[in-house]
Every structure is written in C-alpha cells, then in structure tokens.
Protein backbone atom coordinates (compact mmCIF):
# COMPACT_ATOMS: atom_id res chain seq x y z
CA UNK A 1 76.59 259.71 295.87
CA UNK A 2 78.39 262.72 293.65
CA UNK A 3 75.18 264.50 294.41
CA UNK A 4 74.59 264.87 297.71
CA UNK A 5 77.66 262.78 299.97
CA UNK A 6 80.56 263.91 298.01
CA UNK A 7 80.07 268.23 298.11
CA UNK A 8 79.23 267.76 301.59
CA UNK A 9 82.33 265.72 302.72
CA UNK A 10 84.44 268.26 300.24
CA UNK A 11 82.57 271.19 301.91
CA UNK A 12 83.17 269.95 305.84
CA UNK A 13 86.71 269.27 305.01
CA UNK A 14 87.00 272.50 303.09
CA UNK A 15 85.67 273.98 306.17
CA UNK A 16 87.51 272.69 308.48
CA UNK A 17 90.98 273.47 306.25
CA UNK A 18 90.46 276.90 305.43
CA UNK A 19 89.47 277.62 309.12
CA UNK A 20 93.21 276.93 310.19
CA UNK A 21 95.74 279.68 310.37
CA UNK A 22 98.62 279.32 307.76
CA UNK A 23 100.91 277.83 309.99
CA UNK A 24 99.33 274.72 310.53
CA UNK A 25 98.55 274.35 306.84
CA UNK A 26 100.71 276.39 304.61
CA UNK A 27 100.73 277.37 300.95
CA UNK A 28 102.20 274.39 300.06
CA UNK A 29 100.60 271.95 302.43
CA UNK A 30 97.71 270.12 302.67
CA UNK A 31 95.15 272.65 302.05
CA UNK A 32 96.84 273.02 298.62
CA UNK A 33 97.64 269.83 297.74
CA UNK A 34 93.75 268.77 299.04
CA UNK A 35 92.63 271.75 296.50
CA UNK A 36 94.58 270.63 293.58
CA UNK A 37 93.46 267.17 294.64
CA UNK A 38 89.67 268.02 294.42
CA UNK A 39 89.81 270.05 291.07
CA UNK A 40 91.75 267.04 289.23
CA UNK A 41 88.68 265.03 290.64
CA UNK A 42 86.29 267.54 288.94
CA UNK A 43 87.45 268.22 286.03
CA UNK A 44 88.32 264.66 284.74
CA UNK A 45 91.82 264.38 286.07
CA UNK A 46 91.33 261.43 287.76
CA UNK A 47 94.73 259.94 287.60
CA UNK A 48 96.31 263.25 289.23
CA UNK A 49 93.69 263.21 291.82
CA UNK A 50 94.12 260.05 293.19
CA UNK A 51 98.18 260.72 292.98
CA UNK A 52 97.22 263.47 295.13
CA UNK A 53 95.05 262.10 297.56
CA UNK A 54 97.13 259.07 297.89
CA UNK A 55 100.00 261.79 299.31
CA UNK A 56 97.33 263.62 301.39
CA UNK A 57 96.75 260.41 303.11
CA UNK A 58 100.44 260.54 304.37
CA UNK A 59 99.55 263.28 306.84
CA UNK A 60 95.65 263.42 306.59
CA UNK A 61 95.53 263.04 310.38
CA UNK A 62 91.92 263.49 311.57
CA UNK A 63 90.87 264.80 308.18
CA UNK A 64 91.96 260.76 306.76
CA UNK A 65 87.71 259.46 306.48
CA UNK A 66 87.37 262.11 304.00
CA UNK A 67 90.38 262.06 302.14
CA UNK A 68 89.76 258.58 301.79
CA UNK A 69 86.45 258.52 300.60
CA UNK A 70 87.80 261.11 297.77
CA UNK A 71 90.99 258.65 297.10
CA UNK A 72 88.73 256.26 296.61
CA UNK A 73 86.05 257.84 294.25
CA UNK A 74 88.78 259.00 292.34
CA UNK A 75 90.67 255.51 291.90
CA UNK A 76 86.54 254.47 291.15
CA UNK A 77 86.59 257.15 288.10
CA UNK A 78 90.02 255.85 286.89
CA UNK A 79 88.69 252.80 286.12
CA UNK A 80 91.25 251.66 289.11
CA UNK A 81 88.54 249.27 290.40
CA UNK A 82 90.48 246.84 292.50
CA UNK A 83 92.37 249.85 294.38
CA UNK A 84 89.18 252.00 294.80
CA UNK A 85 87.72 248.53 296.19
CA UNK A 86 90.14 248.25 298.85
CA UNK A 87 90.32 251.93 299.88
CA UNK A 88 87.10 252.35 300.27
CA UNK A 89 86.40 248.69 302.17
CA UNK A 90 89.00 249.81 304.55
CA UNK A 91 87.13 253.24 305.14
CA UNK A 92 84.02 251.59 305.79
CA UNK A 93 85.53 248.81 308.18
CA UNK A 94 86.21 252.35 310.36
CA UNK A 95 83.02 254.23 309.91
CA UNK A 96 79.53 254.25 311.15
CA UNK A 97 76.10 255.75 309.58
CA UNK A 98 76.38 257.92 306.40
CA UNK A 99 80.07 257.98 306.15
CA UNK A 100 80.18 254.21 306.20
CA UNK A 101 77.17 254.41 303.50
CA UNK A 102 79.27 256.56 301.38
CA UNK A 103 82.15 254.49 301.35
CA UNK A 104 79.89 251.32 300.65
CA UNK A 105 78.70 252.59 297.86
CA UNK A 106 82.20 253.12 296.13
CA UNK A 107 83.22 249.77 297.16
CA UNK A 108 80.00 248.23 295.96
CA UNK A 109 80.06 250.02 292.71
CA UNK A 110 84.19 249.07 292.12
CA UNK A 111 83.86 245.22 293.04
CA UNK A 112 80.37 245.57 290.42
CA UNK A 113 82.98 246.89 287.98
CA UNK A 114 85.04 243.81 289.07
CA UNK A 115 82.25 241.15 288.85
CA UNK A 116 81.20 242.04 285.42
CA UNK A 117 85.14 241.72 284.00
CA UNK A 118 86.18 238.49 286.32
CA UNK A 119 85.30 235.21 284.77
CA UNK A 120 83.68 232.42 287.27
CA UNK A 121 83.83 231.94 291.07
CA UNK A 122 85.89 234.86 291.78
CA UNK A 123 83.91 237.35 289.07
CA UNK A 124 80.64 235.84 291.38
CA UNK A 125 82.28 236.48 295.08
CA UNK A 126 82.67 240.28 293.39
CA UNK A 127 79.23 240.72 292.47
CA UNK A 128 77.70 238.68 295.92
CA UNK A 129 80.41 241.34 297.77
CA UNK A 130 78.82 244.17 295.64
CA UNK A 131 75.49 243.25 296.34
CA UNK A 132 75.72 243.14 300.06
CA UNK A 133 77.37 246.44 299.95
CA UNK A 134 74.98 248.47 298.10
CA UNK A 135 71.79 246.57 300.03
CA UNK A 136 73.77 247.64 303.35
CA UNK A 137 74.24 251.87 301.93
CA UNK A 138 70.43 251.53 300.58
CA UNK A 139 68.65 250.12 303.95
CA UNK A 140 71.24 252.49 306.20
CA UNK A 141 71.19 255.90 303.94
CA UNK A 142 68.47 255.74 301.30
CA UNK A 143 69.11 259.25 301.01
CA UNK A 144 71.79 258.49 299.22
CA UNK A 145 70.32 257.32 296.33
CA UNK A 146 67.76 260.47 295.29
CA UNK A 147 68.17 259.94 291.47
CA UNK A 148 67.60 255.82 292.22
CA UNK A 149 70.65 255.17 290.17
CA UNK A 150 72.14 253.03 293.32
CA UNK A 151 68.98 251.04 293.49
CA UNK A 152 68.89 250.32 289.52
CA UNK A 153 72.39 248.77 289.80
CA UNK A 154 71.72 246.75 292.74
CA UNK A 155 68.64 245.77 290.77
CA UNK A 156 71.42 244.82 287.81
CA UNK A 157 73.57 243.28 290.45
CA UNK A 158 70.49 240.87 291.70
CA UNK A 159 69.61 240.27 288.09
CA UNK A 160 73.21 238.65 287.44
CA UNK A 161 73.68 237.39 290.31
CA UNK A 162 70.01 235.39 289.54
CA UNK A 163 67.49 236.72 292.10
C-alpha cells in the first residue's frame, strides 16, 4: 500500500490543501498541522503522527477519507493495532473501490497483528476478520499489491487459519 495508495492519497490531499487561499487554511491550520502530521509519519514518528491526525480529524471536513486512512496507517506503524483496526474498519464501512481497498488493507494487516498475539476464539475471529479483508482489497484492487507482499500474508493468514 506505502507504495502506490499512500503518496497518492498524500499527493490529492496535498493538492487539494495547498490550492486554498490562506484564509481558509492558515499557517497554523490544517494545512500545517496535516504537514507536520505526514512528516512524523515518514520519518518514524509515528506516535506524533497519529496525535496529529487524530486532531486533523476534528475539522477534516471533506478531506476526513484521507486523513483517516493516514490516522490509521500511522496507529498501524505504532504497533497501535486495535485502534488502527477500528479507524480504518470505519473508513472502509464509508468507501467504495480503491479507497475502500486501501483502508482494507490496514485493517486486515492490524487485526493479522491482533490474531497472531490473541490466544483462542477471539485471536481466530481476528485472523478469519483479517483474511476476509485482505481477500476483499486483493480481488477489488490487485494493484495494490505490486511487490505481492499483501498476497504473501494472506497466504500466512490462510496457512494459520488452516486452508
């Protein structure tokens, strides 16, 4: 996903922000708080970043789909798996076609992350939950998965889970 889903989405919404005149979003507004945001993501901040994109979400208006799906990568990258689980389920309950594949795969990857640390019943309802996200991104946007890493941990996923 970092490869191909998550510079686009930064570059639309970049886009979009920098295109509006300093009124709407000043110096100390969104567009810089979304710029900090993005650079703790980058450079191995990650517990700044999602601070910062859980306050963007506060007044992410229209821009919210991809301010999510950043909030939730970076909750995925601070080992915040339960949180980047639910943030990015809720994105994808609102989305259709490559946005909803993108946030699949972040909530398919986090309850993976879950499933391999949760003993029993409840580490297997994670894993079945992770499966049938990932199979959804991979038959929707198999774009998405150009290095096959997404496809090798579904493969894990269907190993543990027995077939």
């Amino acid at each position: 996903m970092n490869k191909i889903w998550k510079p686009a989405l930064a570059g639309a919404l970049w886009l979009v922000l920098s295109s509006c005149d300093e009124g709407a979003v000043g110096p100390d507004g969104f567009q810089r708080e979304y710029t900090t945001s993005r650079n703790a993501l980058e450079t191995g901040k990650f517990d700044k970043a999602s601070r910062g994109y859980a306050r963007l979400l506060q007044n992410s208006g229209r821009y919210e789909p991809w301010v999510r799906l950043e909030y939730s990568h970076a909750l995925l990258r601070a080992n915040e798996f339960q949180a980047a689980a639910e943030q990015a389920r809720t994105l994808a309950a609102s989305q259709t076609g490559p946005a909803r594949s993108a946030a699949l795969v972040v909530q398919g990857t986090a309850e993976h992350e879950l499933g391999m640390t949760k003993p029993g019943a409840e580490g297997d309802a994670y894993l079945r939950s992770a499966r049938a996200a990932l199979t959804e991104a991979l038959n929707e946007t198999p774009e998405l998965d150009r290095y096959g890493a997404l496809t090798a941990r579904k493969a894990r996923l269907d190993q543990q889970l027995g077939g």
